[in-house]
PDB file of N, CA and C in Angstrom:
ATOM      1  N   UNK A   1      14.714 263.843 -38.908  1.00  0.00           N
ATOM      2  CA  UNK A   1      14.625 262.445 -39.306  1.00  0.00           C
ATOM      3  C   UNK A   1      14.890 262.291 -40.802  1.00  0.00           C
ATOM      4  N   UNK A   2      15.656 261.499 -41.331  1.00  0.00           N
ATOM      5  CA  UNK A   2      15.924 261.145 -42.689  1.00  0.00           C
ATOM      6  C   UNK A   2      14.545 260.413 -43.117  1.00  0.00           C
ATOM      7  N   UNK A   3      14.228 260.488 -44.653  1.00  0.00           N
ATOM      8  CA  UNK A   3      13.428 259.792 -44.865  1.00  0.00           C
ATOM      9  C   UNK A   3      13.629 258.234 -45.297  1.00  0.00           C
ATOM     10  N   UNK A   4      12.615 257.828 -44.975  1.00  0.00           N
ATOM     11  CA  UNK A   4      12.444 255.976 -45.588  1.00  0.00           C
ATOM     12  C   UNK A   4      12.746 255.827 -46.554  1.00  0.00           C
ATOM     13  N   UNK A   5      13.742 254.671 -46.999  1.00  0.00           N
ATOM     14  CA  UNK A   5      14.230 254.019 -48.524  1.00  0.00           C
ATOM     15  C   UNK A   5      12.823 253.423 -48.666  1.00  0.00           C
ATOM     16  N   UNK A   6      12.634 253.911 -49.981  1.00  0.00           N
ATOM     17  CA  UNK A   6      11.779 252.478 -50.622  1.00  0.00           C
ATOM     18  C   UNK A   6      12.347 251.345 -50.666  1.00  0.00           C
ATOM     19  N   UNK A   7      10.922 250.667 -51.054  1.00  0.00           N
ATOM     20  CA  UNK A   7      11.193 248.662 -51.254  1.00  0.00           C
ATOM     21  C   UNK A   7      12.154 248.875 -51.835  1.00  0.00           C
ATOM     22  N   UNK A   8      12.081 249.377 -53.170  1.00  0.00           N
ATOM     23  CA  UNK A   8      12.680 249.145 -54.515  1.00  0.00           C
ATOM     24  C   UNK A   8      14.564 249.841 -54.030  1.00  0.00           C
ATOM     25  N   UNK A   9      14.881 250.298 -53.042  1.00  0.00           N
ATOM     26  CA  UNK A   9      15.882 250.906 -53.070  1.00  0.00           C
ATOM     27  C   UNK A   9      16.792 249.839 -52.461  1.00  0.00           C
ATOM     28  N   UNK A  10      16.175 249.137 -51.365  1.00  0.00           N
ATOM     29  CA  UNK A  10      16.955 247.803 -50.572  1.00  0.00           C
ATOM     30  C   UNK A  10      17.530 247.027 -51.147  1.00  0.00           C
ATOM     31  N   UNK A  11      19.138 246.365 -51.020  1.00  0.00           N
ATOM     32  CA  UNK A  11      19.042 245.489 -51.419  1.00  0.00           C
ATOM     33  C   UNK A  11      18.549 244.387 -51.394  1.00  0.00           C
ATOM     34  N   UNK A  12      19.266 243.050 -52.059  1.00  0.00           N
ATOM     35  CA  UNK A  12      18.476 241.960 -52.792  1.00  0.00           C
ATOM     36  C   UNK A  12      19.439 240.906 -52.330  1.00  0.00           C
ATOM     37  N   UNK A  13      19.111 239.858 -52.376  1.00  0.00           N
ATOM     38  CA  UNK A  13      20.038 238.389 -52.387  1.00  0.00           C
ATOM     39  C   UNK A  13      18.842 237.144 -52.696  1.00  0.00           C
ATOM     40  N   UNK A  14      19.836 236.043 -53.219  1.00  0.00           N
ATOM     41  CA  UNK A  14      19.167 234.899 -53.681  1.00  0.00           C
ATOM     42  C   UNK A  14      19.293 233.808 -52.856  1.00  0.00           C
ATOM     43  N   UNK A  15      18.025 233.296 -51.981  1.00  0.00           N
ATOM     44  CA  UNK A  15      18.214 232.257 -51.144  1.00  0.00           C
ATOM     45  C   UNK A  15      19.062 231.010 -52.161  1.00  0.00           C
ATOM     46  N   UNK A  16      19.930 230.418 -51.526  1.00  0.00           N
ATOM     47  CA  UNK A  16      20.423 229.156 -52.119  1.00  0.00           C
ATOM     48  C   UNK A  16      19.111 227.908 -52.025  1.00  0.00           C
ATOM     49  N   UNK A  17      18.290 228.382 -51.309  1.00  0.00           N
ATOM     50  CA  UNK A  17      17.603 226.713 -51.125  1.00  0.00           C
ATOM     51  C   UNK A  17      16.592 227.389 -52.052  1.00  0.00           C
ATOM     52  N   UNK A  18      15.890 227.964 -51.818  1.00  0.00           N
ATOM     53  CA  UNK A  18      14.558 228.248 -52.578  1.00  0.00           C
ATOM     54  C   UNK A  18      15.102 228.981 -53.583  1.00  0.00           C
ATOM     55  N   UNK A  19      15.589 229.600 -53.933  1.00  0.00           N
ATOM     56  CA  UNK A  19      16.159 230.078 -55.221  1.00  0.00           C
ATOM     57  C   UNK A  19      15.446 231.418 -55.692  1.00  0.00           C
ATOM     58  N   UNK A  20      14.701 232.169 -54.653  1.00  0.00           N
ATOM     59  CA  UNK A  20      13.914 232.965 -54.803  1.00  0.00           C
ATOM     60  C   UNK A  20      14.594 234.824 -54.250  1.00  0.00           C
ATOM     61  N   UNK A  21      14.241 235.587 -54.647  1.00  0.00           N
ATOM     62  CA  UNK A  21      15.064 236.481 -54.163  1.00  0.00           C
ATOM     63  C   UNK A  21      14.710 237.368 -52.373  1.00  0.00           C
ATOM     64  N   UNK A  22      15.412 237.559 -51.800  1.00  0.00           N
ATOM     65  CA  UNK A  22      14.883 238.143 -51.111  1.00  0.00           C
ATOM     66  C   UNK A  22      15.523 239.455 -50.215  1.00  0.00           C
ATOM     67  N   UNK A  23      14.871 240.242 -49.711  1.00  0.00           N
ATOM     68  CA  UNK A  23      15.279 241.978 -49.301  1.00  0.00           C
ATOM     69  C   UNK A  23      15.812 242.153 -48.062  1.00  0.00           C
ATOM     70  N   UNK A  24      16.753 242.843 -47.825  1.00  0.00           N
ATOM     71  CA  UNK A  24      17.310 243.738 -46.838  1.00  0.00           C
ATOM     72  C   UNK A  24      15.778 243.838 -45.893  1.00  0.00           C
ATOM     73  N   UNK A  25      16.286 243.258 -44.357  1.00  0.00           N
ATOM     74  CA  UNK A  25      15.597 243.392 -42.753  1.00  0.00           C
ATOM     75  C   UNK A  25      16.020 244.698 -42.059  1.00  0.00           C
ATOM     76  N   UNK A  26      15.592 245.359 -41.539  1.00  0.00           N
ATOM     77  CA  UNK A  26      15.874 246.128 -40.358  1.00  0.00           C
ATOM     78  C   UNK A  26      16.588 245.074 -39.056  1.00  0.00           C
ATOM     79  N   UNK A  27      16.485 243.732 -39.598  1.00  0.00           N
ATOM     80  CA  UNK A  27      16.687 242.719 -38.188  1.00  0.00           C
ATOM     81  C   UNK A  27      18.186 242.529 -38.774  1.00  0.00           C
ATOM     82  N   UNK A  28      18.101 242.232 -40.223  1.00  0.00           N
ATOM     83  CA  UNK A  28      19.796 241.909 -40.609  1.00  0.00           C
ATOM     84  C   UNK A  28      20.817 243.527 -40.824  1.00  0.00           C
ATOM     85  N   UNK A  29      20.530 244.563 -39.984  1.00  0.00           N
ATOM     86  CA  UNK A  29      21.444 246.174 -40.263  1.00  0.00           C
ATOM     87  C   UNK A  29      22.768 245.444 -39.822  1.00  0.00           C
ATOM     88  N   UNK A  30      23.206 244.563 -39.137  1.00  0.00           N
ATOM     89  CA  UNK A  30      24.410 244.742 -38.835  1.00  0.00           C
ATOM     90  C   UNK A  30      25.300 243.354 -39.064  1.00  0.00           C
ATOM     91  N   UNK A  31      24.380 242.427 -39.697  1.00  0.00           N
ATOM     92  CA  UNK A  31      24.898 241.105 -40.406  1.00  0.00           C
ATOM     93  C   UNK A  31      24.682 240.835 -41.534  1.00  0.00           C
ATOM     94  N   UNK A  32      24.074 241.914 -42.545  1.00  0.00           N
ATOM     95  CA  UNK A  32      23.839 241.869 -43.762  1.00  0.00           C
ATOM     96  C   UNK A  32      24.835 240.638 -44.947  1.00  0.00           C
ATOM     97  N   UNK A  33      25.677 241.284 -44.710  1.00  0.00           N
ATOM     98  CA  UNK A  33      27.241 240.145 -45.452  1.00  0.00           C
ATOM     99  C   UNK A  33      26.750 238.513 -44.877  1.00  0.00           C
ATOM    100  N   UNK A  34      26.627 238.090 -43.764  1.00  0.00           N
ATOM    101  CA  UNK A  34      26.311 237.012 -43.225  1.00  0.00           C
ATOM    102  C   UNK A  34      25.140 236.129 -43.492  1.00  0.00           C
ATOM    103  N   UNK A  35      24.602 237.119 -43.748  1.00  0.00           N
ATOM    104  CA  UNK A  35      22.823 236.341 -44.368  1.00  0.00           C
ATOM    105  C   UNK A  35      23.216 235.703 -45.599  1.00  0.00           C
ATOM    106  N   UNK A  36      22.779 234.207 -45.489  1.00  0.00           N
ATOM    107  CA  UNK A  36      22.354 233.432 -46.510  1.00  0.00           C
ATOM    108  C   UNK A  36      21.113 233.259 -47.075  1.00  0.00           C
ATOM    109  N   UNK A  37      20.233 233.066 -46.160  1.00  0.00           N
ATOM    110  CA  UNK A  37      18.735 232.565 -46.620  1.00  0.00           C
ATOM    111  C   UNK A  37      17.693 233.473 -46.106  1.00  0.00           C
ATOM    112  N   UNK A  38      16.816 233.185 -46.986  1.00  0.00           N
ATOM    113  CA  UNK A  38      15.419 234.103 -46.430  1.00  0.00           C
ATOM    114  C   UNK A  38      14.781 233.605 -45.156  1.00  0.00           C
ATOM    115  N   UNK A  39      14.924 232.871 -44.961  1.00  0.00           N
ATOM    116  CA  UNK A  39      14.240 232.522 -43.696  1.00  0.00           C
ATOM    117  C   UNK A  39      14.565 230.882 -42.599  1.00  0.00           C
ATOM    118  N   UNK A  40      13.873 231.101 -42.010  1.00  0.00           N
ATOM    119  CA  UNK A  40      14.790 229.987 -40.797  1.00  0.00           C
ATOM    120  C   UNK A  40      13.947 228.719 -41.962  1.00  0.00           C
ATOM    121  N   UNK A  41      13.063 228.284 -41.974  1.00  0.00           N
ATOM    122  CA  UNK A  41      12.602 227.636 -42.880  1.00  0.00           C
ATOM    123  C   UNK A  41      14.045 227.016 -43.425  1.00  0.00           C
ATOM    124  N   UNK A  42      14.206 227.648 -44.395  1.00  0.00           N
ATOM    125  CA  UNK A  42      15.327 227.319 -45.540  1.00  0.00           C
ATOM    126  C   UNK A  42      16.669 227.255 -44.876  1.00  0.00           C
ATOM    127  N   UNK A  43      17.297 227.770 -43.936  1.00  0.00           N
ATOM    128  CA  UNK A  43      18.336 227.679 -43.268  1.00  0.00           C
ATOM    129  C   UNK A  43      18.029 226.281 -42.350  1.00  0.00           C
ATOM    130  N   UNK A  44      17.093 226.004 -42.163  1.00  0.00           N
ATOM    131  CA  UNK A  44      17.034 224.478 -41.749  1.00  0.00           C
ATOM    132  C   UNK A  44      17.299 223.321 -42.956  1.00  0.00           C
ATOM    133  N   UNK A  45      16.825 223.715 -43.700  1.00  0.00           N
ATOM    134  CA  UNK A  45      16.920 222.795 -45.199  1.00  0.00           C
ATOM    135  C   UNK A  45      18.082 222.753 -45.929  1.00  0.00           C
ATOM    136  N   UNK A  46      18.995 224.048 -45.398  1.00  0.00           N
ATOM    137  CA  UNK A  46      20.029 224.314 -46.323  1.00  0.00           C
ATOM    138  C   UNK A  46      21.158 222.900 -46.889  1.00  0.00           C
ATOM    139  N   UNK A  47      20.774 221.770 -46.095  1.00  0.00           N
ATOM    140  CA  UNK A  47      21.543 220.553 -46.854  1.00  0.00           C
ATOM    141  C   UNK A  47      21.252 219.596 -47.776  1.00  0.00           C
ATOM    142  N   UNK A  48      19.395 220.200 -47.775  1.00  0.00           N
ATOM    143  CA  UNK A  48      19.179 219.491 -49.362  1.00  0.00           C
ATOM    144  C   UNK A  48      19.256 220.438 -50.459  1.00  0.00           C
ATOM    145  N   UNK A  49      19.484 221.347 -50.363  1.00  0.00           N
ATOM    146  CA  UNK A  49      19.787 222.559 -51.316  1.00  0.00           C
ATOM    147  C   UNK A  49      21.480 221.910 -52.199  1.00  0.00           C
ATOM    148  N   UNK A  50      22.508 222.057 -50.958  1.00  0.00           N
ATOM    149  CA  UNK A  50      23.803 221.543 -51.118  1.00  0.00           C
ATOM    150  C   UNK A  50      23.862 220.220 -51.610  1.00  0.00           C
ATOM    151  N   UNK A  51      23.266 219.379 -51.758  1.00  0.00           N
ATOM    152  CA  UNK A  51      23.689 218.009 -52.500  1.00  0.00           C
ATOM    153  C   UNK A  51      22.880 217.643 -53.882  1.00  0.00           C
TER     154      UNK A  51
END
């Protein structure tokens, strides 16, 4: 077994709505590029972010 990345090793991205940063999922391994937002929360909101 390989060992576990740390927190600190994952990457990073900046929600557009909340503006806050947030880390690499085990849920996003294969849509990483595709992720916009941290959470469904903010991906619901994402059109008051945009105007």
């Amino acid at each position: 077994m390989g060992r576990a990345r740390s927190k600190s090793d994952l990457p990073t991205k900046i929600c557009p709505v909340c503006q806050r940063p947030f880390t690499w999922r085990k849920k996003w391994q294969d849509c990483w590029d595709e992720v916009k937002y941290c959470s469904e929360r903010c991906r619901r909101h994402r059109s008051e972010a945009e105007t």
